[in-house]
PDB file of N, CA and C in Angstrom:
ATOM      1  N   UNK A   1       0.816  -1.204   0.000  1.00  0.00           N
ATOM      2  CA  UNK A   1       0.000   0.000   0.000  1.00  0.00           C
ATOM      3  C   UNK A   1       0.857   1.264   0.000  1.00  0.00           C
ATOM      4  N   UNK A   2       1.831   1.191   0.631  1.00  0.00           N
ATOM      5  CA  UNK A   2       3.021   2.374   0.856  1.00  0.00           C
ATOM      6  C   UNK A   2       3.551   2.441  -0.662  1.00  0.00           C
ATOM      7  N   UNK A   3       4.043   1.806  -1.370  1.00  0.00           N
ATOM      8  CA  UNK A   3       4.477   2.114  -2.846  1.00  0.00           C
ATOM      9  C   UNK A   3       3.171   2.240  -3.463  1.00  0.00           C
ATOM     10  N   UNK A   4       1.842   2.034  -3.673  1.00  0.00           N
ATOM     11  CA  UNK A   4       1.313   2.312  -4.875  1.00  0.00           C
ATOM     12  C   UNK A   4       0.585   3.621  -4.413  1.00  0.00           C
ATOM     13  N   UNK A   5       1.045   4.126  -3.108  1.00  0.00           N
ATOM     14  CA  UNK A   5       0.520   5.226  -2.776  1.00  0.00           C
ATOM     15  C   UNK A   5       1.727   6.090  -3.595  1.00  0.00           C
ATOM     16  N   UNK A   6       2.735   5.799  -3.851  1.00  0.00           N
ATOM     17  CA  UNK A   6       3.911   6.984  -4.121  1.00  0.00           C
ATOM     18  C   UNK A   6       3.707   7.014  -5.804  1.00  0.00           C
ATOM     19  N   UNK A   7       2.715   5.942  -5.835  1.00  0.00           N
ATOM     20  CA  UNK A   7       3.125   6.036  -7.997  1.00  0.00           C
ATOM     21  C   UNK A   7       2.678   7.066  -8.622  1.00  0.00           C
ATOM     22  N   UNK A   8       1.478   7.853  -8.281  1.00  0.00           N
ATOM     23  CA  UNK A   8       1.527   8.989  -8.783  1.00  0.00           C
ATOM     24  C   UNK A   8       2.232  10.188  -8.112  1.00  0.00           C
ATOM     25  N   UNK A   9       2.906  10.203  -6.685  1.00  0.00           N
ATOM     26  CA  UNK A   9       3.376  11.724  -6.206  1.00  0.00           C
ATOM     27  C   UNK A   9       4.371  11.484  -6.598  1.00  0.00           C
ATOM     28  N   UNK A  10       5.252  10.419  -6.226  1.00  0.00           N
ATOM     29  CA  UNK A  10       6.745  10.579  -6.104  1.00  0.00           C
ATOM     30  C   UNK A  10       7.327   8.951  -7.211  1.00  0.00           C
ATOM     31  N   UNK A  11       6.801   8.570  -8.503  1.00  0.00           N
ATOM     32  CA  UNK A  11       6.828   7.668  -9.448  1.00  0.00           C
ATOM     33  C   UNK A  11       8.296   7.114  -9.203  1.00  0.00           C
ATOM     34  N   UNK A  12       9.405   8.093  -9.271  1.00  0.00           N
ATOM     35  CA  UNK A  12      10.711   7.478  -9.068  1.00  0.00           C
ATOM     36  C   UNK A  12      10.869   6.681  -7.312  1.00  0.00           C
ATOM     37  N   UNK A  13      10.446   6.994  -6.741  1.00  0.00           N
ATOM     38  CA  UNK A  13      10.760   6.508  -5.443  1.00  0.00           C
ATOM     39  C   UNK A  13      10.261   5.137  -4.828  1.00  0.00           C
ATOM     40  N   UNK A  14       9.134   5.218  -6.313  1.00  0.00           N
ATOM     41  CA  UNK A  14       8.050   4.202  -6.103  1.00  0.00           C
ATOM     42  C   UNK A  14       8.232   2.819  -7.044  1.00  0.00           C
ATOM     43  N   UNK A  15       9.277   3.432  -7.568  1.00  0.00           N
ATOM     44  CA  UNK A  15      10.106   1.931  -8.898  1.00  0.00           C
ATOM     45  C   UNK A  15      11.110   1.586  -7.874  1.00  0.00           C
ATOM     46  N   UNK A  16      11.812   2.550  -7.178  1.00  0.00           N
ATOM     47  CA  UNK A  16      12.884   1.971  -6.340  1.00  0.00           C
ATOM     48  C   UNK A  16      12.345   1.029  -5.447  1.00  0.00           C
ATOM     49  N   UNK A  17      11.465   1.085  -4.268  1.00  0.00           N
ATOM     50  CA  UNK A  17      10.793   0.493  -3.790  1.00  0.00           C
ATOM     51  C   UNK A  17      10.116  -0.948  -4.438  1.00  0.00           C
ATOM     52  N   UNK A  18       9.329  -0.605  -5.541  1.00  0.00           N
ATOM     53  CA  UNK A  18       9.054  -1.814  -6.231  1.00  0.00           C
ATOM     54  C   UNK A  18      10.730  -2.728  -7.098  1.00  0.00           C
ATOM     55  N   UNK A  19      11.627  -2.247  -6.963  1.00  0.00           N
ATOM     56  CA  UNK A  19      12.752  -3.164  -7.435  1.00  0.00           C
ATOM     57  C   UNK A  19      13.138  -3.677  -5.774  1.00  0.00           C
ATOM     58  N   UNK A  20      13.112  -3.181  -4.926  1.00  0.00           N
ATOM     59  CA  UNK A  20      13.440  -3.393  -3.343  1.00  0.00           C
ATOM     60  C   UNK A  20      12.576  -4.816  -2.999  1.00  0.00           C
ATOM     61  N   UNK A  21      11.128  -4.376  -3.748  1.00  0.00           N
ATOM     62  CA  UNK A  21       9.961  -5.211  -3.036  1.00  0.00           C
ATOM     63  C   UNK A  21      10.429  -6.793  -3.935  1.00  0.00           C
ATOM     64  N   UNK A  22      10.898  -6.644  -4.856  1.00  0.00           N
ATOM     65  CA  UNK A  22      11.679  -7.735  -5.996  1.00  0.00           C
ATOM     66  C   UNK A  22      11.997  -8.500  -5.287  1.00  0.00           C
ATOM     67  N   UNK A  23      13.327  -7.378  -4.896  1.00  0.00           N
ATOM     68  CA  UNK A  23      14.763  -8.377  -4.504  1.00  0.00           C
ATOM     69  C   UNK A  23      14.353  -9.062  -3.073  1.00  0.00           C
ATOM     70  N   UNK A  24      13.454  -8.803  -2.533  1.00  0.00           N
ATOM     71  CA  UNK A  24      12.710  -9.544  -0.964  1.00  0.00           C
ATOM     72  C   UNK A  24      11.887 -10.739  -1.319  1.00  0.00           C
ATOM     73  N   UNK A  25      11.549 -10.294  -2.771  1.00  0.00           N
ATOM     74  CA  UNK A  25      10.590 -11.560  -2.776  1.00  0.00           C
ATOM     75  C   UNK A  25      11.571 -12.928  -3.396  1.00  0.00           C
ATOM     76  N   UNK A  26      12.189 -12.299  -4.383  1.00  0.00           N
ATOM     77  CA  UNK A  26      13.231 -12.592  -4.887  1.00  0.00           C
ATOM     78  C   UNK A  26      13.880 -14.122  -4.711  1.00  0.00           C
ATOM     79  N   UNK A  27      14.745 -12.953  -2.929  1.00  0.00           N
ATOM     80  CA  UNK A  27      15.446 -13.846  -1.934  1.00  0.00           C
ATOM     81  C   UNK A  27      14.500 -14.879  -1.480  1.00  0.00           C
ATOM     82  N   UNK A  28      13.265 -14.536  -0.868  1.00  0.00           N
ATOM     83  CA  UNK A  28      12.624 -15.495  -0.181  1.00  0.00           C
ATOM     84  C   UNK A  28      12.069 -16.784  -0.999  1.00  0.00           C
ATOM     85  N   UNK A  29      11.692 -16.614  -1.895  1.00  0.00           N
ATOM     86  CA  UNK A  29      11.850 -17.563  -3.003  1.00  0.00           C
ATOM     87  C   UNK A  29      12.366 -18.626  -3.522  1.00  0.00           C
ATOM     88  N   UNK A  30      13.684 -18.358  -3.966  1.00  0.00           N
ATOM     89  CA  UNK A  30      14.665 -18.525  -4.350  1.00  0.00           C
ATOM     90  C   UNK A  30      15.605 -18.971  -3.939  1.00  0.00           C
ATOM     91  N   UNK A  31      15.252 -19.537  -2.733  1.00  0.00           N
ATOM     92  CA  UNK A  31      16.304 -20.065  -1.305  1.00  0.00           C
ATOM     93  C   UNK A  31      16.868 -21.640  -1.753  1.00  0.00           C
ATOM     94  N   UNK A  32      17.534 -22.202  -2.192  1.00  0.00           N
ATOM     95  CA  UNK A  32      17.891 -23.452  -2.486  1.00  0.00           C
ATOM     96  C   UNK A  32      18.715 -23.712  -1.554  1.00  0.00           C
ATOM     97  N   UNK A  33      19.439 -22.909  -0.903  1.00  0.00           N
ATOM     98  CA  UNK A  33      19.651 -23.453   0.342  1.00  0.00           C
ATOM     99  C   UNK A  33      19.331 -23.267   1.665  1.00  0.00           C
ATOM    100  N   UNK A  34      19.645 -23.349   2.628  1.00  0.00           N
ATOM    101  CA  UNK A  34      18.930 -23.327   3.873  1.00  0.00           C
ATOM    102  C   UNK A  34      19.907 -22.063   4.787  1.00  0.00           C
ATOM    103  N   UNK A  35      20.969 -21.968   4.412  1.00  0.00           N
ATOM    104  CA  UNK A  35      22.168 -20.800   4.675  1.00  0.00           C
ATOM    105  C   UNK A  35      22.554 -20.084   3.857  1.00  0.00           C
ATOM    106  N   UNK A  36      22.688 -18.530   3.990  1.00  0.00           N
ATOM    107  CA  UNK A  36      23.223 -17.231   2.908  1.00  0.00           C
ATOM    108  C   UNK A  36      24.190 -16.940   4.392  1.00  0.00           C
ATOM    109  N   UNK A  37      24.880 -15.664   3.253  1.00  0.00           N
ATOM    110  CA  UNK A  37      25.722 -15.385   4.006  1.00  0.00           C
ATOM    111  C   UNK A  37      25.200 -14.109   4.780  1.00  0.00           C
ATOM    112  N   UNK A  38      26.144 -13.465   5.970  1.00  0.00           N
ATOM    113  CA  UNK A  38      25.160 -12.038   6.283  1.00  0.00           C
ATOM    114  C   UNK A  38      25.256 -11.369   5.324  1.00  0.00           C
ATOM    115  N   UNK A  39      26.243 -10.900   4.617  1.00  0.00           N
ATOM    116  CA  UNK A  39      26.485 -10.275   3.866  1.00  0.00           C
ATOM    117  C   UNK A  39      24.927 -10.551   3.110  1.00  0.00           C
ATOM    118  N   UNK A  40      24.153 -11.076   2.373  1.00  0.00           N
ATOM    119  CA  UNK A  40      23.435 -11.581   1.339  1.00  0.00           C
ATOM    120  C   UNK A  40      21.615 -10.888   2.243  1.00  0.00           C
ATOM    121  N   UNK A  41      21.617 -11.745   3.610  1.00  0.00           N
ATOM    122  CA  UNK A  41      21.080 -11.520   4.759  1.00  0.00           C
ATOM    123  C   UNK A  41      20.978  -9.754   5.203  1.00  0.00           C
ATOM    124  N   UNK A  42      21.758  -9.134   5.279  1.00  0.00           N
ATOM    125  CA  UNK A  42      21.671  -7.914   5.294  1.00  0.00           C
ATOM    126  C   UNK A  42      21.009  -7.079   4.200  1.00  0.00           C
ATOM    127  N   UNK A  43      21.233  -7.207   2.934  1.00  0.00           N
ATOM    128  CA  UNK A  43      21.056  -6.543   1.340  1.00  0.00           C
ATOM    129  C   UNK A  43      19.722  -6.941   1.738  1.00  0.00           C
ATOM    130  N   UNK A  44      18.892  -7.913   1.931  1.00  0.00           N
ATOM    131  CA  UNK A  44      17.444  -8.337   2.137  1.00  0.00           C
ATOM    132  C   UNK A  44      16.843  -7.506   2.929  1.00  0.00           C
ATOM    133  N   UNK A  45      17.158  -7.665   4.399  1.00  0.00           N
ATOM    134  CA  UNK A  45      17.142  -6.466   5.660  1.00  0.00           C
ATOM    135  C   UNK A  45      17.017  -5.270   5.138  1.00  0.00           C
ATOM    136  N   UNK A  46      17.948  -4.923   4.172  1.00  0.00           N
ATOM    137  CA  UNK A  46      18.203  -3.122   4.049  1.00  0.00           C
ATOM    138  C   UNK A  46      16.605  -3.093   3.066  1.00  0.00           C
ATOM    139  N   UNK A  47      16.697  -3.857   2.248  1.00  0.00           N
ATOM    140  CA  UNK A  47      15.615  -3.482   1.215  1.00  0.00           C
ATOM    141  C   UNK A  47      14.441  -3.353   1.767  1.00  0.00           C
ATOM    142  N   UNK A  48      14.236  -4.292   2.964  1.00  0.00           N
ATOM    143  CA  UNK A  48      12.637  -4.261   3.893  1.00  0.00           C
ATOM    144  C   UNK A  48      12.799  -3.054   4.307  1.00  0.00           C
ATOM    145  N   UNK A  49      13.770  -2.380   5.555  1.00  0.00           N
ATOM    146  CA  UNK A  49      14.083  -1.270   5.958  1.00  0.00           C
ATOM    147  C   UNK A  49      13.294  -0.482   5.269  1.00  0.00           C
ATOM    148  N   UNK A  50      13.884  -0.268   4.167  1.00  0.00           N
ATOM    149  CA  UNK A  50      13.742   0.701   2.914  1.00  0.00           C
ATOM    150  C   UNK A  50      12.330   1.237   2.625  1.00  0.00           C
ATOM    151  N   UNK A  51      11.187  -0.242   2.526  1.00  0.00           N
ATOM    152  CA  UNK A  51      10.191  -0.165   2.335  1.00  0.00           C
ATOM    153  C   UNK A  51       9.744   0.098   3.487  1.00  0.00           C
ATOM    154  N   UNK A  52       9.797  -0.151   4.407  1.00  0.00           N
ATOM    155  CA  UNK A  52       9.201   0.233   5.912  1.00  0.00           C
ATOM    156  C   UNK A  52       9.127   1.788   5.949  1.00  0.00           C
ATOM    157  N   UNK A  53      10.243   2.482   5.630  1.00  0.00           N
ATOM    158  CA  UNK A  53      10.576   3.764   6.321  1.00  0.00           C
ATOM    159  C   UNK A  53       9.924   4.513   5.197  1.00  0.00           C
ATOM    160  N   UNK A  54       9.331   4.077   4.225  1.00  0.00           N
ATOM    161  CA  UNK A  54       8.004   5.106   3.241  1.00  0.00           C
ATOM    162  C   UNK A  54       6.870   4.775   4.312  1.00  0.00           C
ATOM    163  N   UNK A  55       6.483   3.922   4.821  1.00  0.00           N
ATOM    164  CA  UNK A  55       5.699   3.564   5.903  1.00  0.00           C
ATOM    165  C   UNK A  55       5.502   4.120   7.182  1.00  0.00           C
ATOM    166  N   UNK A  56       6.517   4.155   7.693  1.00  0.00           N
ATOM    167  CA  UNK A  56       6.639   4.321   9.249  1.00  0.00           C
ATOM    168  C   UNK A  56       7.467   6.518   8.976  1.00  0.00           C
ATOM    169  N   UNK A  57       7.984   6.762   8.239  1.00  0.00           N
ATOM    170  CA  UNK A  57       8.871   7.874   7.525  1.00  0.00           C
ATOM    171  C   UNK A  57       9.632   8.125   9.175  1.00  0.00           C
ATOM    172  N   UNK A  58       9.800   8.873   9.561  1.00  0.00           N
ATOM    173  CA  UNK A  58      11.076   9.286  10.552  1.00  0.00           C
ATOM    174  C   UNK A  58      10.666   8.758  12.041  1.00  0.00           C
ATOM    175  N   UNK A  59       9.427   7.703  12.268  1.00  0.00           N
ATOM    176  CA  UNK A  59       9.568   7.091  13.377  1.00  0.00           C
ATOM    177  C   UNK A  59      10.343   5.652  13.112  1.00  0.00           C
ATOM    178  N   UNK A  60      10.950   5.475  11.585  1.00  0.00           N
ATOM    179  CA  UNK A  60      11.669   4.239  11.840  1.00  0.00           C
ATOM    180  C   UNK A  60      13.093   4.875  11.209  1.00  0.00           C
ATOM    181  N   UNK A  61      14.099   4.372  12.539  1.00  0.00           N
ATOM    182  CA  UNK A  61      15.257   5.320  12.262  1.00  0.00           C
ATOM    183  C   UNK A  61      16.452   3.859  12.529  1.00  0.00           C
ATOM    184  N   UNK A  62      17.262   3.527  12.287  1.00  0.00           N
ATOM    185  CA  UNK A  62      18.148   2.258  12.000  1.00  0.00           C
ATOM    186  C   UNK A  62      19.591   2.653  11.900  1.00  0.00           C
ATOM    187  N   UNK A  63      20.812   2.143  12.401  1.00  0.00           N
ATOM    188  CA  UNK A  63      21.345   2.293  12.380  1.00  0.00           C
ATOM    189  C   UNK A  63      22.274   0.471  12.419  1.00  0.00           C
ATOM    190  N   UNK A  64      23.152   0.288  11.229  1.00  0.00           N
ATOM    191  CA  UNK A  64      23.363  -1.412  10.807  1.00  0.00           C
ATOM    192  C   UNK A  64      25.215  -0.888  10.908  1.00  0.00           C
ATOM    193  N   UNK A  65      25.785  -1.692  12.014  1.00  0.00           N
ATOM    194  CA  UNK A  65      27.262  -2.161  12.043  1.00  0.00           C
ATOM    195  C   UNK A  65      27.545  -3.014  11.830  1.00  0.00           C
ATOM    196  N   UNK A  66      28.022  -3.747  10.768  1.00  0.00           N
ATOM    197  CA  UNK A  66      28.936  -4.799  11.290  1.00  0.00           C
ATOM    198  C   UNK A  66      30.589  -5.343  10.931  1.00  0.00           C
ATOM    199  N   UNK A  67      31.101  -5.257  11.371  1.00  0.00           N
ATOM    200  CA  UNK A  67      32.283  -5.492  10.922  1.00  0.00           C
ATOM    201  C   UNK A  67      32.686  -6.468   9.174  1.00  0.00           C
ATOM    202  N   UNK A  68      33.478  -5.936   8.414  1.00  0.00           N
ATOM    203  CA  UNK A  68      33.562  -6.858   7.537  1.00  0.00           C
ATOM    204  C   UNK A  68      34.010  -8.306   7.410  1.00  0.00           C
ATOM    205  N   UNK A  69      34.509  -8.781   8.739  1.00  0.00           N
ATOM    206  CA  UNK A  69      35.123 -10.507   8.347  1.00  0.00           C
ATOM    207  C   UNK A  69      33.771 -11.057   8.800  1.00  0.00           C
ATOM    208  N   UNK A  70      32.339 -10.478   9.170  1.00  0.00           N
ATOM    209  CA  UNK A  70      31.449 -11.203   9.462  1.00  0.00           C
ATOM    210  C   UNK A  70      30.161 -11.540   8.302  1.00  0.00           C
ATOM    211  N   UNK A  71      30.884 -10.553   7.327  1.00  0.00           N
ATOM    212  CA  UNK A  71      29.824 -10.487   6.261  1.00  0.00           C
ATOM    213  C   UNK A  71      29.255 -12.455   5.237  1.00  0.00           C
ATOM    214  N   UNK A  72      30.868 -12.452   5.541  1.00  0.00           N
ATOM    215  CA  UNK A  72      30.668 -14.290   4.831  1.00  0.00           C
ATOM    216  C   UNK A  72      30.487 -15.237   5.813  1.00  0.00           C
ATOM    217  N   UNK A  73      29.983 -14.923   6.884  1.00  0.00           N
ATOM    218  CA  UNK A  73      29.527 -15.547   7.909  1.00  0.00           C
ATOM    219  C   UNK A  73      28.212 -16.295   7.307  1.00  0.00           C
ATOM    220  N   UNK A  74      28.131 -17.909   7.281  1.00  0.00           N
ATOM    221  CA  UNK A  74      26.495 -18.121   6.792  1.00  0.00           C
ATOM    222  C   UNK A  74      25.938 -18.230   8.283  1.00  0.00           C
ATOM    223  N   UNK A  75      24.145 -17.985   8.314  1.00  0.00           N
ATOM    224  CA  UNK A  75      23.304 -17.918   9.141  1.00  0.00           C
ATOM    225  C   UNK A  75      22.046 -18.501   8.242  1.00  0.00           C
ATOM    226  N   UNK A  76      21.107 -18.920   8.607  1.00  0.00           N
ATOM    227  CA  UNK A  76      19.542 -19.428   8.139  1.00  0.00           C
ATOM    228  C   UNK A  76      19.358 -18.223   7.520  1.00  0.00           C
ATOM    229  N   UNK A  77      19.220 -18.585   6.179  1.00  0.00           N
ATOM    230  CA  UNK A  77      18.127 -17.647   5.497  1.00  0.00           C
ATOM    231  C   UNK A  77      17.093 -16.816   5.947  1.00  0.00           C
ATOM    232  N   UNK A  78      16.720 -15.611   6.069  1.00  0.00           N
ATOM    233  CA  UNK A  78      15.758 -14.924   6.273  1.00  0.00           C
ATOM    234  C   UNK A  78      15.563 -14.967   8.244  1.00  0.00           C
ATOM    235  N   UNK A  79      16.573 -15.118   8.692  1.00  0.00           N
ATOM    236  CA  UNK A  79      16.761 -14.763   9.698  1.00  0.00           C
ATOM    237  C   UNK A  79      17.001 -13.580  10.856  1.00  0.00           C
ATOM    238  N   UNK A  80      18.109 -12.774  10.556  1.00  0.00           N
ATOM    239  CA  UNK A  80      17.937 -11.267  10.259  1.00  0.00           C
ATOM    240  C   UNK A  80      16.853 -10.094  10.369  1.00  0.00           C
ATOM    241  N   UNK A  81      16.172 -10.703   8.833  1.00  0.00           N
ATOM    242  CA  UNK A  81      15.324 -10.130   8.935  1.00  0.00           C
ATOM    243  C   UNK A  81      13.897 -10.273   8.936  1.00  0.00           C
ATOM    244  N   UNK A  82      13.706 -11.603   9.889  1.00  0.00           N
ATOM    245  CA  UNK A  82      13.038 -11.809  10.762  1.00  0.00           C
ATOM    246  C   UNK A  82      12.776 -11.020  11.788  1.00  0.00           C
ATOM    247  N   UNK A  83      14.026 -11.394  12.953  1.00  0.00           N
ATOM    248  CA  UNK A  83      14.222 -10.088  14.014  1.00  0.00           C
ATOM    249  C   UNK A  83      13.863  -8.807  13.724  1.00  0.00           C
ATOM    250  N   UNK A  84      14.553  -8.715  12.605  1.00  0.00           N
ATOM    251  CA  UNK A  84      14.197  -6.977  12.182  1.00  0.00           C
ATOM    252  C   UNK A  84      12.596  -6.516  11.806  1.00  0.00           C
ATOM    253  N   UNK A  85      11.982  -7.860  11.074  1.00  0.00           N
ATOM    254  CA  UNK A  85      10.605  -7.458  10.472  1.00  0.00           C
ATOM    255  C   UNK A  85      10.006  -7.167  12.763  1.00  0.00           C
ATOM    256  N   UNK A  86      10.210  -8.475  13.483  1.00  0.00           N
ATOM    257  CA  UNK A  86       9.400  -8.508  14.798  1.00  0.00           C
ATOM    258  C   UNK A  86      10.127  -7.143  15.413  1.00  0.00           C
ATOM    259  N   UNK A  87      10.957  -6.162  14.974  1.00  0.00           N
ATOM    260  CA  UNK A  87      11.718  -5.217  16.149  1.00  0.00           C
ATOM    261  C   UNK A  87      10.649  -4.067  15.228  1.00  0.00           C
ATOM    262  N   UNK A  88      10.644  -3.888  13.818  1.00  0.00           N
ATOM    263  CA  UNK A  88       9.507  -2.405  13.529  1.00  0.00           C
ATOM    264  C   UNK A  88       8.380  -3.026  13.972  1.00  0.00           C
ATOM    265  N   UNK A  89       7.624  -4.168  13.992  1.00  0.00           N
ATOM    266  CA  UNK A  89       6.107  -4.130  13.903  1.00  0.00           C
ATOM    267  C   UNK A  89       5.859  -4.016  15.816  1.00  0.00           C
ATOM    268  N   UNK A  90       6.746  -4.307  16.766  1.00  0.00           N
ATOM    269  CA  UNK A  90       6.335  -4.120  17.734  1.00  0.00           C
ATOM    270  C   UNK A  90       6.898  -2.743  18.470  1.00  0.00           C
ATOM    271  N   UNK A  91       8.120  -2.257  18.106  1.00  0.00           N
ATOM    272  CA  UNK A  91       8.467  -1.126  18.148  1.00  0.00           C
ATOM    273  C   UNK A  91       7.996   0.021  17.871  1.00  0.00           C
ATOM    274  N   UNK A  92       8.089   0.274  16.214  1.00  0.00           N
ATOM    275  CA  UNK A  92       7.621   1.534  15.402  1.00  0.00           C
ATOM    276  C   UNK A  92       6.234   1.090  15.065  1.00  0.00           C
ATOM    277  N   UNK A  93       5.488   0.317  14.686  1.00  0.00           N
ATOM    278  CA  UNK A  93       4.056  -0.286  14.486  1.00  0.00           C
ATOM    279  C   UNK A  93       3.130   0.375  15.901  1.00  0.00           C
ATOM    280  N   UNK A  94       3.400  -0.010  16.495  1.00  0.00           N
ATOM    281  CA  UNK A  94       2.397   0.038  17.980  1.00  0.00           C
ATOM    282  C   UNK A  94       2.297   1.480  18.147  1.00  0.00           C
ATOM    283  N   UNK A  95       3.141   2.251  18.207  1.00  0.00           N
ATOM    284  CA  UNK A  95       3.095   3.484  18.686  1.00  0.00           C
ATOM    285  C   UNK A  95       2.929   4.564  17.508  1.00  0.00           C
TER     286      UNK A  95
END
């Protein structure tokens, strides 16, 4: 609902988003294996982010560290941003 609200005000912001909304579905999809790396895990994360914060606009504010030897770290697929989807919807959602 947040992108097809932007297709007529803001059309460019609203293809970015819909290539974002892609690469999420994309990943989740497309999983042949059961482990990505963070590195892979994060790019997923950022793109939800992304779409969230046309949503939520400056009550969802994020800030992502992580060191680089952890990026080829594998973890379960869609894990990440799991946590991350349960930290906006009970965090920035509720209030």
């Amino acid at each position: 609902n947040s992108i097809s609200a932007l297709v007529r005000k803001d059309p460019e912001t609203a293809e970015e988003l819909i290539q974002r909304l892609a690469a999420l579905l994309r990943f989740s999809l497309d999983r042949h294996a059961s482990l990505v790396t963070v590195g892979d895990e994060l790019q997923v994360t950022l793109d939800y982010l992304e779409i969230e914060k046309v949503r939520f606009g400056e009550r969802l504010r994020y800030e992502i560290s992580v060191p680089p030897e952890l990026l080829s770290v594998e973890v379960p697929a869609l894990s990440l941003q799991t946590l991350v989807e349960n930290s906006v919807k009970y965090a920035v959602g509720v209030s």
